[in-house]
Protein backbone atom coordinates (compact mmCIF):
# COMPACT_ATOMS: atom_id res chain seq x y z
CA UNK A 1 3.43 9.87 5.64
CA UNK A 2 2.06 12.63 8.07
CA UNK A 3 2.68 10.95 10.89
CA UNK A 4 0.76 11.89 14.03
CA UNK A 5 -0.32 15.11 12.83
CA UNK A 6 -4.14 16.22 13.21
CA UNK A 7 -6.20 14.93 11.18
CA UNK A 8 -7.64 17.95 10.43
CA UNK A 9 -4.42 19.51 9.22
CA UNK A 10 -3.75 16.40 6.96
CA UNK A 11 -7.41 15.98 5.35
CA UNK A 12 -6.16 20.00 4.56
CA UNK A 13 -3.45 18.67 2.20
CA UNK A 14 -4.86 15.40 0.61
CA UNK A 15 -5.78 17.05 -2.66
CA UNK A 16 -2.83 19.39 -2.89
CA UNK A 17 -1.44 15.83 -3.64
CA UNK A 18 -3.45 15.21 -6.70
CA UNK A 19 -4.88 12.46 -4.55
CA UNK A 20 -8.72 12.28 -3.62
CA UNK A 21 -8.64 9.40 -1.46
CA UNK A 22 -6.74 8.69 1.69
CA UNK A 23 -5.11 5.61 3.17
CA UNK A 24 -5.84 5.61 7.05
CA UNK A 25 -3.01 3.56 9.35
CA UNK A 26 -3.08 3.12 13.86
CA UNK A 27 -0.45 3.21 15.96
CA UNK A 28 2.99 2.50 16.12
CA UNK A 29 2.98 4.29 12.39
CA UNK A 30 0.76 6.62 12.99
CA UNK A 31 -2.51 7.13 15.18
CA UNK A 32 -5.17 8.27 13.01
CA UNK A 33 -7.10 5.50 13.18
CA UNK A 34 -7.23 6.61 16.79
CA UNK A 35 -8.27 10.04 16.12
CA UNK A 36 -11.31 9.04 14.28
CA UNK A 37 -12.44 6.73 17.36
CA UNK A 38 -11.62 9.88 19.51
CA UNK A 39 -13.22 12.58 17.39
CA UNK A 40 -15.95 10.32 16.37
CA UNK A 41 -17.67 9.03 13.38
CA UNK A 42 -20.11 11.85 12.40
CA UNK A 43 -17.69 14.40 12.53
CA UNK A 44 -15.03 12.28 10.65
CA UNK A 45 -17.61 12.00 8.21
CA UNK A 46 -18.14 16.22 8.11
CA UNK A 47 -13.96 16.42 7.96
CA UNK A 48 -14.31 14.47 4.75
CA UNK A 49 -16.68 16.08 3.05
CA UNK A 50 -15.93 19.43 3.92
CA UNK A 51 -12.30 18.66 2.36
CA UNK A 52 -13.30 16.89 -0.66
CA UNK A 53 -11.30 13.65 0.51
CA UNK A 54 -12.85 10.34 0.51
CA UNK A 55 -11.55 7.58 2.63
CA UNK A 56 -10.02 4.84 0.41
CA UNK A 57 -8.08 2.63 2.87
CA UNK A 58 -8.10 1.06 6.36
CA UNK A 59 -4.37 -0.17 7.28
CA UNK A 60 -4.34 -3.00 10.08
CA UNK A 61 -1.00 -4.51 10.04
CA UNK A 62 -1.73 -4.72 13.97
CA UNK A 63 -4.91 -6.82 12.76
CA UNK A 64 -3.40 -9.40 10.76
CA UNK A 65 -6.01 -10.72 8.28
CA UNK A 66 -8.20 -12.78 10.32
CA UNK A 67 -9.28 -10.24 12.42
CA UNK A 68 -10.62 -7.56 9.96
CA UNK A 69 -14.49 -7.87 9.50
CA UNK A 70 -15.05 -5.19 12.07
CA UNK A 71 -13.03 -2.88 10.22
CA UNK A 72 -14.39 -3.87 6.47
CA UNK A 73 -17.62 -2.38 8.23
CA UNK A 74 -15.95 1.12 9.22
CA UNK A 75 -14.19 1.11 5.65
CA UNK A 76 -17.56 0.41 3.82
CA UNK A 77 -19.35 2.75 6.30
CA UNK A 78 -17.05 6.03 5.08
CA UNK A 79 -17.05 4.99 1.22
CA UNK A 80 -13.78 3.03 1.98
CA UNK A 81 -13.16 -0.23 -0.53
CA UNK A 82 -10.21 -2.13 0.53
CA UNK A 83 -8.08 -3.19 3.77
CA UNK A 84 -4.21 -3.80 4.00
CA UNK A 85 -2.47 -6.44 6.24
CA UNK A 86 0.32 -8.85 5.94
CA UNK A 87 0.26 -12.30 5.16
CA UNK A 88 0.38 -14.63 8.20
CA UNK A 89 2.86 -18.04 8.25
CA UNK A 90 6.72 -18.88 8.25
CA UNK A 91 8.51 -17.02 5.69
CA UNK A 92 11.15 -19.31 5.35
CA UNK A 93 9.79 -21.70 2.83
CA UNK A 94 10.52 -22.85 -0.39
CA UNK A 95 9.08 -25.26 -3.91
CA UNK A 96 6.83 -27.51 -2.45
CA UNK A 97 6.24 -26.39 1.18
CA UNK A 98 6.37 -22.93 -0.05
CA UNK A 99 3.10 -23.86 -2.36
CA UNK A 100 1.10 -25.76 0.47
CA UNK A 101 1.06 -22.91 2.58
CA UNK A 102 -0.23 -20.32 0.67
CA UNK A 103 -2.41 -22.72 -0.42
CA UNK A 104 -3.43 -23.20 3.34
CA UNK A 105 -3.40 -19.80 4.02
CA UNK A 106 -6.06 -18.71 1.17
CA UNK A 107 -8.08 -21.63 2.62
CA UNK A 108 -7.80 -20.34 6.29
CA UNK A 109 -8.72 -16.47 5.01
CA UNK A 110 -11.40 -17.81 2.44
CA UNK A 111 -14.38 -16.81 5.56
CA UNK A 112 -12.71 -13.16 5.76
CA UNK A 113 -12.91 -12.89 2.19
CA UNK A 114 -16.51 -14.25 1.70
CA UNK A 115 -16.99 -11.43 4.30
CA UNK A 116 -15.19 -8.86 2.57
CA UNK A 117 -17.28 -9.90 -0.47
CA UNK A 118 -20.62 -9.23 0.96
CA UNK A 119 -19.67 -5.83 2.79
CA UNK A 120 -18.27 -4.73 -0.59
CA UNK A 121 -14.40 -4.30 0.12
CA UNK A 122 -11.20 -6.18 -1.12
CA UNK A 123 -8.08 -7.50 1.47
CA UNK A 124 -5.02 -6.57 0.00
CA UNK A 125 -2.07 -8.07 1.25
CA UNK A 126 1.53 -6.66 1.04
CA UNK A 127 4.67 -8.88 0.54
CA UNK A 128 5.78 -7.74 3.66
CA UNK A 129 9.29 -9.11 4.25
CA UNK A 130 8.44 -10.85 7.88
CA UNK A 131 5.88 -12.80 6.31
CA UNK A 132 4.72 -15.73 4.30
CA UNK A 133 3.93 -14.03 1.24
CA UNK A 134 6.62 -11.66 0.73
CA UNK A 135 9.71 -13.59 -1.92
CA UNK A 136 8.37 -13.36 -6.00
CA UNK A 137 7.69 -17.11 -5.39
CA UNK A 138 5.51 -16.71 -2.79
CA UNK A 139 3.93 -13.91 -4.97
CA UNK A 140 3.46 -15.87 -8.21
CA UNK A 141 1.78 -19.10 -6.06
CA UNK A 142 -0.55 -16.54 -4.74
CA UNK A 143 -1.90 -15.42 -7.97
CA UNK A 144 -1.76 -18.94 -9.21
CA UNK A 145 -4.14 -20.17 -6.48
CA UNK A 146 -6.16 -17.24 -5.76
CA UNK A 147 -9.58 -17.21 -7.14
CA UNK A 148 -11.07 -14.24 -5.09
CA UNK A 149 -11.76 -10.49 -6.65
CA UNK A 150 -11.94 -9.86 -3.04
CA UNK A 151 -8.49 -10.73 -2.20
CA UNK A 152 -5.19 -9.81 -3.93
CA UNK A 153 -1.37 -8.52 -2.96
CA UNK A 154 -0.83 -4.86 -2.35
CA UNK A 155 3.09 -4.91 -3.89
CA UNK A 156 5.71 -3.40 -1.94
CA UNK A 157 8.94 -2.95 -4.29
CA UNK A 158 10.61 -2.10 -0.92
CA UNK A 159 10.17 -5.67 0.13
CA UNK A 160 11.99 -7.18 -2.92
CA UNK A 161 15.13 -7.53 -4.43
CA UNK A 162 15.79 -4.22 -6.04
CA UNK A 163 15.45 -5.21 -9.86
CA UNK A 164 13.15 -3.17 -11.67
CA UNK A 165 13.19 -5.87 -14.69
CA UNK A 166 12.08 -8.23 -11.47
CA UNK A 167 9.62 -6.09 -10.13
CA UNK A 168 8.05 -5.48 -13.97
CA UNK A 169 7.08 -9.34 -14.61
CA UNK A 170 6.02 -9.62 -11.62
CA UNK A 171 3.50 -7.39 -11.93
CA UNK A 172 2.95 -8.77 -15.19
CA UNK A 173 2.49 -12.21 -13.29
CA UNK A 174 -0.13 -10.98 -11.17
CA UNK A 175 -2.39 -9.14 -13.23
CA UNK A 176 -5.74 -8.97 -11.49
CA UNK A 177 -4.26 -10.22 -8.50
CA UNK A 178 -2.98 -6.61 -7.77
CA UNK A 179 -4.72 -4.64 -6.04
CA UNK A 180 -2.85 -2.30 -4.60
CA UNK A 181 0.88 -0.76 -5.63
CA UNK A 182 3.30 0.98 -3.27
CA UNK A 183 5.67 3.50 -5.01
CA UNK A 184 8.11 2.86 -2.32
CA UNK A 185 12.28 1.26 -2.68
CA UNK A 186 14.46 0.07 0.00
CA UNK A 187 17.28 3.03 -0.78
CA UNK A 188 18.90 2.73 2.81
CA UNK A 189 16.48 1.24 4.13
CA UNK A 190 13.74 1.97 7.22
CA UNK A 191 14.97 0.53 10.60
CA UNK A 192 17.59 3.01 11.71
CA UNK A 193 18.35 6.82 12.19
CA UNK A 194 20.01 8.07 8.93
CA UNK A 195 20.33 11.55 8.16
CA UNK A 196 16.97 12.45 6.15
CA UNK A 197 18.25 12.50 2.66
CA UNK A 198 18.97 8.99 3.12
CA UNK A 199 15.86 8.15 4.46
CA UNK A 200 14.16 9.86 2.06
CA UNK A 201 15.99 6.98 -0.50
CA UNK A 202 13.32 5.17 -0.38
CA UNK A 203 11.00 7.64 -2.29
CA UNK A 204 10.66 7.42 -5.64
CA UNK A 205 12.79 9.25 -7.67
CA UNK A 206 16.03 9.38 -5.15
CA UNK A 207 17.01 5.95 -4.46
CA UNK A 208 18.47 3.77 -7.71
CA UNK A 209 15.51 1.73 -8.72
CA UNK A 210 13.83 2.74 -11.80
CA UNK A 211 10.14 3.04 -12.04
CA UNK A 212 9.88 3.36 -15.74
CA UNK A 213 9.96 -0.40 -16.71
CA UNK A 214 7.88 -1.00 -13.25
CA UNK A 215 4.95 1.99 -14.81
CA UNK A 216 5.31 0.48 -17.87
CA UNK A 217 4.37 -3.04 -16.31
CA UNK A 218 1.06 -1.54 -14.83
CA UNK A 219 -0.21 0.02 -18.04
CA UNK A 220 0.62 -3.02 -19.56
CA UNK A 221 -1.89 -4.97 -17.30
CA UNK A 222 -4.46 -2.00 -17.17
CA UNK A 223 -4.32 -1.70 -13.75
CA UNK A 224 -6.63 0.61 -12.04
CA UNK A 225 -5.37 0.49 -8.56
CA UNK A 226 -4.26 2.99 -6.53
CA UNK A 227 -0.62 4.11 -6.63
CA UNK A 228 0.45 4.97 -2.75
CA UNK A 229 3.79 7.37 -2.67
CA UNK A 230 5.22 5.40 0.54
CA UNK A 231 8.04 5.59 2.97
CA UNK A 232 8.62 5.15 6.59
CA UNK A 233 10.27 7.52 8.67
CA UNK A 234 12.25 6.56 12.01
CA UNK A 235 11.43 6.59 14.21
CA UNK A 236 7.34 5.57 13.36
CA UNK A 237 4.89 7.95 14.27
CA UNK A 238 6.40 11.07 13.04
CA UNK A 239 6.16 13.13 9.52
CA UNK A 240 8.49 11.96 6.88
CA UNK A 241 9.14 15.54 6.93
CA UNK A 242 8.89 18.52 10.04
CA UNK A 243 5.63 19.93 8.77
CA UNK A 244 2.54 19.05 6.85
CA UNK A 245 3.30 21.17 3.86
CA UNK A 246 6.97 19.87 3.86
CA UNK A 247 5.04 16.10 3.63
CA UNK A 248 3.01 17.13 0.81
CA UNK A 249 5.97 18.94 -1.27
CA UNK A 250 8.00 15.79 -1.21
CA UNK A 251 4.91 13.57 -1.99
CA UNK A 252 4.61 16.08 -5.16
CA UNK A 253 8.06 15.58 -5.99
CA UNK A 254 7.84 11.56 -6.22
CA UNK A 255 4.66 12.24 -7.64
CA UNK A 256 6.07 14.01 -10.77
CA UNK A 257 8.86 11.71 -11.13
CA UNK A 258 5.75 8.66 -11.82
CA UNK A 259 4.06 11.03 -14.40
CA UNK A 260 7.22 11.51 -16.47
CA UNK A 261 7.79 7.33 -15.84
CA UNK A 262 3.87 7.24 -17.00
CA UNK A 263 4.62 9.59 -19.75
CA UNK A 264 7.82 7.15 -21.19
CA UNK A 265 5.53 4.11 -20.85
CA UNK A 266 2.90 5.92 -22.87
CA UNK A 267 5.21 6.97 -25.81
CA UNK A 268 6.86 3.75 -25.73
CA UNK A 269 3.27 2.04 -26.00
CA UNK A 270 2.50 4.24 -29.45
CA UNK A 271 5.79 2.97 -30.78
């Protein structure tokens, strides 16, 4: 969401957010993975703490998930409890094929996931739409064959059809298997130059979908995850807006529009 900006600068603007923790991605999308390795670990450490932000995620799309156990080290080492990648596999599959796999795949990633076990992190994985896991099929085989804590999807809405009845039960389908949810929609879409109030479609609260049914579907399940405001700017690399501040006004705004999404689930719930 901030882009390339110092690290120093964002850590500044993490709780203005209403967040404490803070979701750490590399290049192309950003480099502040980067600027940990080139500021170092002890004064990362310092940058934290003297900003009241914890570090709650390590990013590695560039990873893939069966190259993470470094990384579950550096999470665990900073307070960190989970790691995001994709899913890896042909994304073109369907019934049977489809099953076998994700079946495989949990199988291949079941020594990354003993690993994340021990260190004391989970792998999420997002439905990312250039991967195996990424259709509500492949979702729903995944939490059928998953037996891991340790390992569980990190839901993209942006990623599937834009239903929010859709996106509801299939939160409801996961249950524990979600770990992780992205407040993010499609609205025009990520992949080319629009003017910004189309980009910024896919926030919540300016593009069509509705979150309230999708809130509702969380509280339902008790989750306890985290709740990421997402987007991606074009091109990568850059602030979804020109400045830091800008960033965290915009987060606030999506922000607001879940609490009053929370707030219908919650009356409906005493109804």
């Amino acid at each position: 969401m901030y882009g390339r900006l110092p690290l120093a600068d964002v850590l500044g603007e993490i709780q203005k957010t209403g967040a404490g923790e803070i979701d750490i991605w590399p290049e192309r999308h950003a480099n502040h993975r980067e600027q940990i390795e080139a500021i170092g670990h002890q004064k990362f450490a310092a940058m934290l703490k003297q900003h009241k932000v914890k570090l709650g995620i390590l990013t590695h799309f560039d990873l893939g998930p069966f190259d993470l156990q470094a990384e579950m080290k550096v999470a665990k080492r900073f307070g960190g409890s989970m790691i995001i990648c994709g899913s890896r596999g042909p994304r073109d599959l369907k019934g049977d094929a489809l099953k076998a796999a994700i079946r495989q795949f949990i199988e291949k990633i079941k020594p990354h996931v003993a690993a994340a076990e021990e260190i004391g992190v989970t792998i999420g994985i997002e439905n990312h739409s250039s991967s195996l896991i990424h259709s509500p099929d492949s979702i729903r085989w995944f939490a059928e064959l998953n037996a891991s804590r340790h390992l569980g999807i990190a839901l993209a809405p942006y990623h599937l059809p834009q239903d929010s009845g859709l996106i509801a039960n299939l939160i409801g389908d996961l249950g524990k298997n979600l770990v992780h949810f992205y407040a993010w929609q499609y609205g025009m879409g990520c992949h080319r130059k629009l003017p910004k109030e189309q980009e910024l479609l896919q926030m919540p609260g300016r593009g069509r979908l509705d979150f309230a049914p999708i809130i509702a579907s969380l509280r339902k399940i008790n989750y306890k995850g985290w709740t990421e405001v997402f987007m991606h700017p074009v091109p990568r690399g850059i602030p979804i807006m020109p400045t830091a501040a800008e960033v965290t006004k915009e987060i606030n705004r999506a922000r607001q529009y879940l609490e009053k999404c929370k707030d219908k689930a919650d009356g409906e719930a005493t109804h």
